[in-house]
PDB file of N, CA and C in Angstrom:
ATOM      1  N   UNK A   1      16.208  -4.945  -5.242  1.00  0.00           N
ATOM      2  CA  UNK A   1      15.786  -5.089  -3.859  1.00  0.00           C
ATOM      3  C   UNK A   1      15.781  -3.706  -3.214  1.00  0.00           C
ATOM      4  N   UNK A   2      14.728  -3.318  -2.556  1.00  0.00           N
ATOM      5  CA  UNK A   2      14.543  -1.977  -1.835  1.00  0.00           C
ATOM      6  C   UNK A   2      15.783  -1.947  -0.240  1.00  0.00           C
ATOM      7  N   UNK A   3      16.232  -0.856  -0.175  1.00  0.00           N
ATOM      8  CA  UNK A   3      16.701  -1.054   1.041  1.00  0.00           C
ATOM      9  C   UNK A   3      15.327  -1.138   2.291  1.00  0.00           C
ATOM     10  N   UNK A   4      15.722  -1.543   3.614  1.00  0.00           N
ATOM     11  CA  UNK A   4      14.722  -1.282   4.471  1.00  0.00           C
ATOM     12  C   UNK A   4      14.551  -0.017   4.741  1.00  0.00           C
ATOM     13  N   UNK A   5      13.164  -0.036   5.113  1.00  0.00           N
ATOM     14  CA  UNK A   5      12.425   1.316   5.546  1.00  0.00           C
ATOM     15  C   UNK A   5      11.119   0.839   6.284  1.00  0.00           C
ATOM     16  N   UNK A   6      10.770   2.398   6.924  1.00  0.00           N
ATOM     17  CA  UNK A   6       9.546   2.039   8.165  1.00  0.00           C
ATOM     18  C   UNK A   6       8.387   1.948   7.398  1.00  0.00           C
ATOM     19  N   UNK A   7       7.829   0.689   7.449  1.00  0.00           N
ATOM     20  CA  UNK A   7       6.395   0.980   6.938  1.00  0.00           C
ATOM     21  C   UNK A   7       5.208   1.260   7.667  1.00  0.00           C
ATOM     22  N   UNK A   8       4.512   1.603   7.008  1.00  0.00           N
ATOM     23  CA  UNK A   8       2.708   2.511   7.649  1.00  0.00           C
ATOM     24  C   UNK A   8       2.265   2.350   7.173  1.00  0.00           C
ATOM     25  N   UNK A   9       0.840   2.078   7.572  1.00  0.00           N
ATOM     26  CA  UNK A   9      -0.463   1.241   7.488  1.00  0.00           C
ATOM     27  C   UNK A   9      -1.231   3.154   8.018  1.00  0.00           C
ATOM     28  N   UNK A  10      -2.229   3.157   6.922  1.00  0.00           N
ATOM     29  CA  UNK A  10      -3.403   4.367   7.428  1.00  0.00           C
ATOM     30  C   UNK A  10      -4.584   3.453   8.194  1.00  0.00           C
ATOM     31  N   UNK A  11      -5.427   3.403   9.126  1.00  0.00           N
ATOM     32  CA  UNK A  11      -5.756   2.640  10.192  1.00  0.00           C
ATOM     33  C   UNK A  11      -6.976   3.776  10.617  1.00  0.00           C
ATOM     34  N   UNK A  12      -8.284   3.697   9.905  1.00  0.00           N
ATOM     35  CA  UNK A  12      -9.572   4.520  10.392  1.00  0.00           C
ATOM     36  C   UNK A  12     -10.788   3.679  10.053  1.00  0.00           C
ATOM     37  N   UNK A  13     -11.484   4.618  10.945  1.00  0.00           N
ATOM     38  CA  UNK A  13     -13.387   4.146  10.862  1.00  0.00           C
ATOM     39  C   UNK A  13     -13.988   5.162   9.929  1.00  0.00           C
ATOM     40  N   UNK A  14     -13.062   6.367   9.294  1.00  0.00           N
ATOM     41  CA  UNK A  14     -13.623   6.793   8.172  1.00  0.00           C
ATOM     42  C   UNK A  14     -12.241   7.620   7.381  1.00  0.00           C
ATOM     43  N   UNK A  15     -12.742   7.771   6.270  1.00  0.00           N
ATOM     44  CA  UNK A  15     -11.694   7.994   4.893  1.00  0.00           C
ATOM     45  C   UNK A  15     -10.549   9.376   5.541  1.00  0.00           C
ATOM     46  N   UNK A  16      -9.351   9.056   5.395  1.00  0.00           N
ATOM     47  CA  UNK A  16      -8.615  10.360   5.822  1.00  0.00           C
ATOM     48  C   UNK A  16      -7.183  10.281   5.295  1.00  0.00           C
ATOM     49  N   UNK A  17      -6.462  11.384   5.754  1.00  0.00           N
ATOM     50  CA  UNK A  17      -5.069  11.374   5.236  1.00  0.00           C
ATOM     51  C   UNK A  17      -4.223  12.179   6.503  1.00  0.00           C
ATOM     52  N   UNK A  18      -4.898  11.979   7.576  1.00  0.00           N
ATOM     53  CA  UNK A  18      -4.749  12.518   8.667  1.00  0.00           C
ATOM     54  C   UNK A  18      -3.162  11.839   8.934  1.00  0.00           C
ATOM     55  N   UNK A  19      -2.283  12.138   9.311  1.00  0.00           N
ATOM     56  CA  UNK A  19      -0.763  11.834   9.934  1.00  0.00           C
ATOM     57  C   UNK A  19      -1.050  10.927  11.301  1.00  0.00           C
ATOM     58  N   UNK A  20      -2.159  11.137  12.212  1.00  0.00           N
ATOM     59  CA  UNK A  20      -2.521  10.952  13.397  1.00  0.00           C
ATOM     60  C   UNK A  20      -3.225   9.161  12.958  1.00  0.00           C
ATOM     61  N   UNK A  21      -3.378   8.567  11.998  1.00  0.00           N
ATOM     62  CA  UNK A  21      -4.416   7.343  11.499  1.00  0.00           C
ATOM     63  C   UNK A  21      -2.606   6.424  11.024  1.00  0.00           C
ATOM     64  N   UNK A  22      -1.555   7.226  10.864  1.00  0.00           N
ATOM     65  CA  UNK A  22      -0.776   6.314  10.545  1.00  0.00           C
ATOM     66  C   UNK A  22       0.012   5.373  11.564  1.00  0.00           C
ATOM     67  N   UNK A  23       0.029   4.131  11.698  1.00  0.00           N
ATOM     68  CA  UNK A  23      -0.038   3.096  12.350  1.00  0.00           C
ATOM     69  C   UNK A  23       1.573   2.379  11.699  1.00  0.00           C
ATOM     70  N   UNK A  24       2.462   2.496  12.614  1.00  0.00           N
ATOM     71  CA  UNK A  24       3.405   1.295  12.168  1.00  0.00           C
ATOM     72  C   UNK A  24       3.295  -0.247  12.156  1.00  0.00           C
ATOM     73  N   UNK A  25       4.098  -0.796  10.827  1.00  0.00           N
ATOM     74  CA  UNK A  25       3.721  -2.240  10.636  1.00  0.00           C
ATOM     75  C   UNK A  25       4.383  -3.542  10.538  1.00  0.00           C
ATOM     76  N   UNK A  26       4.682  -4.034  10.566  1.00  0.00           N
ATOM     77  CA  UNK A  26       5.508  -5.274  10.885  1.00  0.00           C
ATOM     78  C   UNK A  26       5.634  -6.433  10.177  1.00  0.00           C
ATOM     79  N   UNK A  27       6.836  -6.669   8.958  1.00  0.00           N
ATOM     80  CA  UNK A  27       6.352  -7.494   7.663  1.00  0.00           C
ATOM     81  C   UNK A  27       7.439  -8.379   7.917  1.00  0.00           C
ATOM     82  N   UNK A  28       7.193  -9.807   7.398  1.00  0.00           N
ATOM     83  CA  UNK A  28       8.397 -10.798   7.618  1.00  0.00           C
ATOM     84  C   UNK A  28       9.675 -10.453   6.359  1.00  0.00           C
ATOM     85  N   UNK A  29      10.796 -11.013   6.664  1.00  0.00           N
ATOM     86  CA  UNK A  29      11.484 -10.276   5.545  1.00  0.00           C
ATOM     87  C   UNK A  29      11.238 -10.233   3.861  1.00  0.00           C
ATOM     88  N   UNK A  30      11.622  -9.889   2.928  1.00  0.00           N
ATOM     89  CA  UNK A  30      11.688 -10.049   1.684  1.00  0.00           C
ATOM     90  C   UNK A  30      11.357 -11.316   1.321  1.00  0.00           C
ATOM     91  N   UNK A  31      12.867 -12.079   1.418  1.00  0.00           N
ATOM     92  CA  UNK A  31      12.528 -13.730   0.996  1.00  0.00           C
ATOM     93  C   UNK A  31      11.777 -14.664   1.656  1.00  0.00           C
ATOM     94  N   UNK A  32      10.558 -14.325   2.619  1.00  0.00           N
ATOM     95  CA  UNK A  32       9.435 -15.118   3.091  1.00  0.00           C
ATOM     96  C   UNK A  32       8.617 -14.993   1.978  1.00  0.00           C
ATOM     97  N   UNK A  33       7.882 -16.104   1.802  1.00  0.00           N
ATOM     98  CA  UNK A  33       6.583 -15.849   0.802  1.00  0.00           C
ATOM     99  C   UNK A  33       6.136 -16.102   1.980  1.00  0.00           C
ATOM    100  N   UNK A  34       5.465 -14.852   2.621  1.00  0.00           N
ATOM    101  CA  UNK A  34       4.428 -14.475   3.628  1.00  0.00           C
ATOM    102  C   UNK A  34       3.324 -13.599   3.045  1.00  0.00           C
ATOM    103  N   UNK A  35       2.188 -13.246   3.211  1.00  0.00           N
ATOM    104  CA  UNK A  35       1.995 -11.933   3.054  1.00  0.00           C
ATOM    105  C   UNK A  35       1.257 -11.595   3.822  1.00  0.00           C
ATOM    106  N   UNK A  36       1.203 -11.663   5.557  1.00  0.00           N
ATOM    107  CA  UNK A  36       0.781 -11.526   6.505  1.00  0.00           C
ATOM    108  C   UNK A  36       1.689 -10.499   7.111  1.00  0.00           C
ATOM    109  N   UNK A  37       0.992  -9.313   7.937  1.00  0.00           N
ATOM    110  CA  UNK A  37       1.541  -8.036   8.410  1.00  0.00           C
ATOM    111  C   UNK A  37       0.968  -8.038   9.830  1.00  0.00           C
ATOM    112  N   UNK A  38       1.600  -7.651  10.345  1.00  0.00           N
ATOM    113  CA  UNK A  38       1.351  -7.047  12.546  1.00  0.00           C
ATOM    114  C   UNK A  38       1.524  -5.562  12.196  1.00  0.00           C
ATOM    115  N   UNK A  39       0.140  -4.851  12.558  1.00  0.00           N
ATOM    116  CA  UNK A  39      -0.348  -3.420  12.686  1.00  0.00           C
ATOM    117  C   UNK A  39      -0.052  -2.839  14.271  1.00  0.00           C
ATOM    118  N   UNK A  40       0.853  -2.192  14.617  1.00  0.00           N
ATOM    119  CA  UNK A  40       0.754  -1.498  15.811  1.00  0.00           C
ATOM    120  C   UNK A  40      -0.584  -1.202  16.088  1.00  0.00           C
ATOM    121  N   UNK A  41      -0.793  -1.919  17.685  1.00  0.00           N
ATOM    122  CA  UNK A  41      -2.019  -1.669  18.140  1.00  0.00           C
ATOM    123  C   UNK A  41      -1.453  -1.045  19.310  1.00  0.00           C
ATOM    124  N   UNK A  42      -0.888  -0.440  19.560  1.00  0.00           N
ATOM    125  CA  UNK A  42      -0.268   0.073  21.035  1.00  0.00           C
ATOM    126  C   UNK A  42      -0.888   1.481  21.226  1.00  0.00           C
ATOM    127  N   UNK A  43      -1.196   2.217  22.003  1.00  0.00           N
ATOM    128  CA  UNK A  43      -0.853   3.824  22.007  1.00  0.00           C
ATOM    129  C   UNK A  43      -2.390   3.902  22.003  1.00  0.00           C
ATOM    130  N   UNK A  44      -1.986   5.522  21.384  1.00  0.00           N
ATOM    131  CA  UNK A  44      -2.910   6.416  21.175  1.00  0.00           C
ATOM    132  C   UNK A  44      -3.517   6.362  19.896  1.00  0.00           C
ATOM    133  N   UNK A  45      -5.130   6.440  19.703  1.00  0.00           N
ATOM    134  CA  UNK A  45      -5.988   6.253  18.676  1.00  0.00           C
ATOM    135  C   UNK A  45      -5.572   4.308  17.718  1.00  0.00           C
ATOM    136  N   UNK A  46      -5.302   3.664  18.918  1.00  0.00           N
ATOM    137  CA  UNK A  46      -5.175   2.593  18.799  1.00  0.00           C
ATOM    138  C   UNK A  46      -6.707   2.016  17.436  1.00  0.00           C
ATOM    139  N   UNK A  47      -6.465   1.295  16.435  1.00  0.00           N
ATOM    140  CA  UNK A  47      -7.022   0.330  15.892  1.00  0.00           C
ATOM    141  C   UNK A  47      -8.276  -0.568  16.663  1.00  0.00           C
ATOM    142  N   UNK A  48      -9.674  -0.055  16.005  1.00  0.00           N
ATOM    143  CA  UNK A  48     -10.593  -0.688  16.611  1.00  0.00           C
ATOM    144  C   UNK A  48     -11.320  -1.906  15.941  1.00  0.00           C
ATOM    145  N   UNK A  49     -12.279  -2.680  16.486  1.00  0.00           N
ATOM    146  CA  UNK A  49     -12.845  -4.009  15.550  1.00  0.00           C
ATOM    147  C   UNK A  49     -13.649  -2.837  14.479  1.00  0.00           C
ATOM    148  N   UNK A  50     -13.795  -3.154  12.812  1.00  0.00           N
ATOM    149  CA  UNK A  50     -14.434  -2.459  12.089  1.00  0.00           C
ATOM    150  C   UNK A  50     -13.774  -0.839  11.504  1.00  0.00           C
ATOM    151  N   UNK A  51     -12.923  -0.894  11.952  1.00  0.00           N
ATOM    152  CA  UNK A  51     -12.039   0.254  11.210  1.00  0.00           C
ATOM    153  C   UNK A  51     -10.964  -0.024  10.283  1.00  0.00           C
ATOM    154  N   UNK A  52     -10.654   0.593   9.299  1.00  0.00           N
ATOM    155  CA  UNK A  52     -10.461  -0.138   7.954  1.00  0.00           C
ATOM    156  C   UNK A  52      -8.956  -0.216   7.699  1.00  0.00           C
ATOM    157  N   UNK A  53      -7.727  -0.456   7.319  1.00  0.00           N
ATOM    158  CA  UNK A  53      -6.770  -0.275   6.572  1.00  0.00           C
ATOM    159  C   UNK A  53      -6.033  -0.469   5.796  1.00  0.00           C
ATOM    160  N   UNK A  54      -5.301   0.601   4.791  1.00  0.00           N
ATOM    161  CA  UNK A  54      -5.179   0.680   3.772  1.00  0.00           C
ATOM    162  C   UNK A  54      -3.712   0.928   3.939  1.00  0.00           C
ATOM    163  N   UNK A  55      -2.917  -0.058   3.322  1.00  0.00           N
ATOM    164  CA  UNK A  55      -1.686  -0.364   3.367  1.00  0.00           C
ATOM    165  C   UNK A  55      -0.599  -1.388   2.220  1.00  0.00           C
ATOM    166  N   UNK A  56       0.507  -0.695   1.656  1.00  0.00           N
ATOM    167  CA  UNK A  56       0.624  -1.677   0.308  1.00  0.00           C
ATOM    168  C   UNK A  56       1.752  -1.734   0.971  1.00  0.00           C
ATOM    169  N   UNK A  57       2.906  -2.715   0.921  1.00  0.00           N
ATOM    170  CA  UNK A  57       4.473  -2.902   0.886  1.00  0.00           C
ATOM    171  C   UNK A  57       5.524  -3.404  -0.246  1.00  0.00           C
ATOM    172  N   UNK A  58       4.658  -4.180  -1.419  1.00  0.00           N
ATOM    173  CA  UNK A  58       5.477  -4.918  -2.304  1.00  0.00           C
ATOM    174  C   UNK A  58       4.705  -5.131  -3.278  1.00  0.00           C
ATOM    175  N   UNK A  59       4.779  -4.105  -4.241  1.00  0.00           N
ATOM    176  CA  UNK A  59       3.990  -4.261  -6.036  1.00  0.00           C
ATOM    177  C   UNK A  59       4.312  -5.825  -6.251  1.00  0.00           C
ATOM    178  N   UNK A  60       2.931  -6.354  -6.685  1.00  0.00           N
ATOM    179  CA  UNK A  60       3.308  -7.766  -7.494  1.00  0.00           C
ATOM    180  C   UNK A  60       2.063  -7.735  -7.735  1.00  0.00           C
ATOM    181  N   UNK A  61       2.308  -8.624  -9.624  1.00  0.00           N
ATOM    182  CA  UNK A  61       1.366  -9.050 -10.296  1.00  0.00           C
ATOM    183  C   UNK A  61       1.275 -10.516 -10.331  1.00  0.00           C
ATOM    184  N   UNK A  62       0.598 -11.055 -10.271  1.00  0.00           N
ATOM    185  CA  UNK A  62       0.553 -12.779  -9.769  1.00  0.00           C
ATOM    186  C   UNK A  62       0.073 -13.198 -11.369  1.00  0.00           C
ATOM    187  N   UNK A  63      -1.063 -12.201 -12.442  1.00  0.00           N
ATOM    188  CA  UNK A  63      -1.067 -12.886 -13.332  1.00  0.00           C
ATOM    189  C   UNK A  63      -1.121 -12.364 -14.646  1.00  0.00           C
ATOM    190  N   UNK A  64      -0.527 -12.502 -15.456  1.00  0.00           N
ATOM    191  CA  UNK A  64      -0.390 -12.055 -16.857  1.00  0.00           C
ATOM    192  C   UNK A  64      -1.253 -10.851 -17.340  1.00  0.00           C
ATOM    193  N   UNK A  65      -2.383 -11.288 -16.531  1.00  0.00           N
ATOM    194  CA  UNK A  65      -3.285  -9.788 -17.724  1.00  0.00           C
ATOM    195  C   UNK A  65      -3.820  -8.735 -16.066  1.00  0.00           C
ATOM    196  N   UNK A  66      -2.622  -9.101 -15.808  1.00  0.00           N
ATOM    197  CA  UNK A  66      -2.538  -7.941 -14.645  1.00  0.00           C
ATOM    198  C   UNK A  66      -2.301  -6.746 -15.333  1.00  0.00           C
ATOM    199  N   UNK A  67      -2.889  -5.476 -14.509  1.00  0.00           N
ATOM    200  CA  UNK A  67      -2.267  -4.420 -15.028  1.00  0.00           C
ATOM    201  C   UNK A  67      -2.017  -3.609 -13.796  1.00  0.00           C
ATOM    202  N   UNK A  68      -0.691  -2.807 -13.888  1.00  0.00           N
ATOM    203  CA  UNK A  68       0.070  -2.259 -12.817  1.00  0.00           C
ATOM    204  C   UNK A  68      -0.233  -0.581 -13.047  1.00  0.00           C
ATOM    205  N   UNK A  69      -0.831   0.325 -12.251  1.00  0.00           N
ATOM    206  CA  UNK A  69      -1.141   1.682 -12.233  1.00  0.00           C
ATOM    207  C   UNK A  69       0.070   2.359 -11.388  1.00  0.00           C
ATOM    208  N   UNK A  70       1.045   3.360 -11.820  1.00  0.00           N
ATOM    209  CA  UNK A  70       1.213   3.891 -10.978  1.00  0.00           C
ATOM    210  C   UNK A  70       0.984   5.160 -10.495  1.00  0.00           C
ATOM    211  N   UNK A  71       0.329   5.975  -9.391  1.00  0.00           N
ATOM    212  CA  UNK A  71      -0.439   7.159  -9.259  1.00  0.00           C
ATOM    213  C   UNK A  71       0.805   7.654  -8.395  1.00  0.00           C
ATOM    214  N   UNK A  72       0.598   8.874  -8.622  1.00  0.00           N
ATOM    215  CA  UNK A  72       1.821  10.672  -7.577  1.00  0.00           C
ATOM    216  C   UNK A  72       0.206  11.554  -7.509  1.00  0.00           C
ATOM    217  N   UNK A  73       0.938  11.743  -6.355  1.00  0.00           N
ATOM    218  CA  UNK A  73       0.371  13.018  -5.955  1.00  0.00           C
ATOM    219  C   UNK A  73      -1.260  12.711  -5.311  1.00  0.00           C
ATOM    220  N   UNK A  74      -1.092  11.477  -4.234  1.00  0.00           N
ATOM    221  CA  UNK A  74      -1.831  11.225  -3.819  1.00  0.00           C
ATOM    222  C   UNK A  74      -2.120  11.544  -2.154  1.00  0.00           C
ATOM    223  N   UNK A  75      -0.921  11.659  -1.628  1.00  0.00           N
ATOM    224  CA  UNK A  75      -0.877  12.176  -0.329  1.00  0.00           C
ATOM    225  C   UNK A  75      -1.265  14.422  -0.267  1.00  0.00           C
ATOM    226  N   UNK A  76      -1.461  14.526  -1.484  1.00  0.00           N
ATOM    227  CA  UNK A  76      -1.648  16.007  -1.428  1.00  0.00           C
ATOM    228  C   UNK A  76      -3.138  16.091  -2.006  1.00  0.00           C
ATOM    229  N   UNK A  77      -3.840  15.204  -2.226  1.00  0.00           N
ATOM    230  CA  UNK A  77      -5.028  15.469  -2.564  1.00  0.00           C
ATOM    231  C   UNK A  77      -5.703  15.433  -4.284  1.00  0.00           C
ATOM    232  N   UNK A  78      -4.187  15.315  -4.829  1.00  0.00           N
ATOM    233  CA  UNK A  78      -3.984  15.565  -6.414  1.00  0.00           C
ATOM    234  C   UNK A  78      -3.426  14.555  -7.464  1.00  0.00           C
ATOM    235  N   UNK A  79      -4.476  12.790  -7.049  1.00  0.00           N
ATOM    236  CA  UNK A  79      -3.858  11.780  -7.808  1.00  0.00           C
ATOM    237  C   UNK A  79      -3.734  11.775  -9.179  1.00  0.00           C
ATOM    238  N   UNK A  80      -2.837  11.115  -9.606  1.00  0.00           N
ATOM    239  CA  UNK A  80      -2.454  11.410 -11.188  1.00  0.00           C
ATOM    240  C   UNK A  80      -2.131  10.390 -11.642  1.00  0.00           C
ATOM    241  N   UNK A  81      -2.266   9.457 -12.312  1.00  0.00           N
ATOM    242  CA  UNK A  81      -2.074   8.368 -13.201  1.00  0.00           C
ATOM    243  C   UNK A  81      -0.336   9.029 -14.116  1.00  0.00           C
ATOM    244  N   UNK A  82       0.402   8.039 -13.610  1.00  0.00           N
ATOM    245  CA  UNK A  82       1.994   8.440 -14.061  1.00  0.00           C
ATOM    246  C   UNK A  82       2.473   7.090 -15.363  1.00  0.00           C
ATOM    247  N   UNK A  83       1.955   5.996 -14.861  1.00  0.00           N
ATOM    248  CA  UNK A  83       1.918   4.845 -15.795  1.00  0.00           C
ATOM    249  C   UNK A  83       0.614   3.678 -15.819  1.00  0.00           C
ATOM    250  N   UNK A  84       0.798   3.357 -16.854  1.00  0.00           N
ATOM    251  CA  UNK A  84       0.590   1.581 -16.629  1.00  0.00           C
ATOM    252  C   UNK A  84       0.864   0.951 -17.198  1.00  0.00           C
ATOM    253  N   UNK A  85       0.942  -0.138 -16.686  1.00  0.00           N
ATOM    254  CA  UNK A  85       1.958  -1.565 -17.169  1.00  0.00           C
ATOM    255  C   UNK A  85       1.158  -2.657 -17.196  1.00  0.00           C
ATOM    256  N   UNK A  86       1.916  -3.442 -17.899  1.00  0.00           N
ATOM    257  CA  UNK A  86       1.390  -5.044 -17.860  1.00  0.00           C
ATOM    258  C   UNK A  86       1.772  -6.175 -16.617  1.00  0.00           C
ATOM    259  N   UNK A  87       1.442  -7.446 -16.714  1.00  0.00           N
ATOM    260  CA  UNK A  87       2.337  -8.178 -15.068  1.00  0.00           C
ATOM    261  C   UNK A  87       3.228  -8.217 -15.761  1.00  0.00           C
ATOM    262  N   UNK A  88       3.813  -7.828 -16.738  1.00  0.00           N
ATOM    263  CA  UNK A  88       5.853  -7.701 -16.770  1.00  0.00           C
ATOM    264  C   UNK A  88       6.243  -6.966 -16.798  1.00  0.00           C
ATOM    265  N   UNK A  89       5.572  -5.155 -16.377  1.00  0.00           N
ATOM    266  CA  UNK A  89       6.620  -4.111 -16.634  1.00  0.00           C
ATOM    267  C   UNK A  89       6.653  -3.734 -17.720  1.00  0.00           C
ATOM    268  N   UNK A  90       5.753  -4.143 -18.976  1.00  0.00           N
ATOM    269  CA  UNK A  90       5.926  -3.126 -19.847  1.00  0.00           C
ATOM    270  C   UNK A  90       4.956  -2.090 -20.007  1.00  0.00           C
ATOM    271  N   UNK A  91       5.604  -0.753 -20.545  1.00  0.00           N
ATOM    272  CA  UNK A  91       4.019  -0.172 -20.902  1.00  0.00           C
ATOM    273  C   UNK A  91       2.864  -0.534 -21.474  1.00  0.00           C
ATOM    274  N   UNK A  92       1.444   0.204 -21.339  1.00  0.00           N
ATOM    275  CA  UNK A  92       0.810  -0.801 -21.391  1.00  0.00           C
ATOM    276  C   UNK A  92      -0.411   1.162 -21.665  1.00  0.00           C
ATOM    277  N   UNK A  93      -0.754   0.692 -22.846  1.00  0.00           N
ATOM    278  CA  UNK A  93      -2.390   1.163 -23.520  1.00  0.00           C
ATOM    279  C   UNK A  93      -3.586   1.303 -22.587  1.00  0.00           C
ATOM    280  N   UNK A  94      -4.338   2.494 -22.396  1.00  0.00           N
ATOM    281  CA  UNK A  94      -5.515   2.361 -21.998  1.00  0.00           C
ATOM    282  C   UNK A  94      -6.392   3.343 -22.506  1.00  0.00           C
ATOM    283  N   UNK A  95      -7.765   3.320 -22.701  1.00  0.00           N
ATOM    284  CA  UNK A  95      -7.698   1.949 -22.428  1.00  0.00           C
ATOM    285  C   UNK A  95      -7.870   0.650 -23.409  1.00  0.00           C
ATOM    286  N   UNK A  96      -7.849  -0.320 -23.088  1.00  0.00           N
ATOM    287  CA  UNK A  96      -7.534  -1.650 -23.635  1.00  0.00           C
ATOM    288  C   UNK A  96      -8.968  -1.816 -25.024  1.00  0.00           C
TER     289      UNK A  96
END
C-alpha cells in the first residue's frame, strides 16, 4: 500500500509539461472500487470544455495478457522504457 500523497492531473488544450497545466485531484480512498476523480477547477488557468487530461493514480491490469510498461525520464523530455511485465508482475519479452 502506497502511503498518501498529492496527486496531479496535467490539464491542457495542447501537449505540454508546463508546471502551470498541473491541476490538483481528488480520489476516493484505496479500498473504494471507484475509479472516478474531482480535478481542481478553481483558480487560475482553470480547466476548460475540450481540454484534455492526462493523469494515472493506481497501476492495474484487469486482464491476463495485459502488459505493464514502466517508462523514467519522462518529465525531462528523455522517456525510457525501464521494464515490462505481464498482468502479474512478471518480466515479460518484447517484443512478443
Amino acid at each position: 500500500m502506497f502511503p498518501d500523497y498529492e496527486l496531479k492531473a496535467i490539464v491542457s488544450a495542447e501537449p505540454t509539461t508546463a508546471g502551470s497545466a498541473l491541476r490538483s485531484v481528488e480520489v476516493p480512498p484505496p479500498s473504494a472500487i471507484d475509479y472516478y476523480a474531482m480535478i481542481d477547477a478553481a483558480g487560475a488557468n482553470a480547466p476548460k470544455p475540450g481540454d484534455s487530461a492526462v493523469f494515472g493514480f493506481r497501476g492495474q491490469a484487469f486482464v491476463t495478457r495485459a502488459h505493464i510498461v514502466g517508462i523514467s525520464g519522462i518529465s525531462t523530455g528523455n522517456p525510457k522504457v525501464e521494464t515490462i511485465e505481464n498482468g502479474f508482475g512478471e518480466p515479460y519479452a518484447w517484443p512478443v
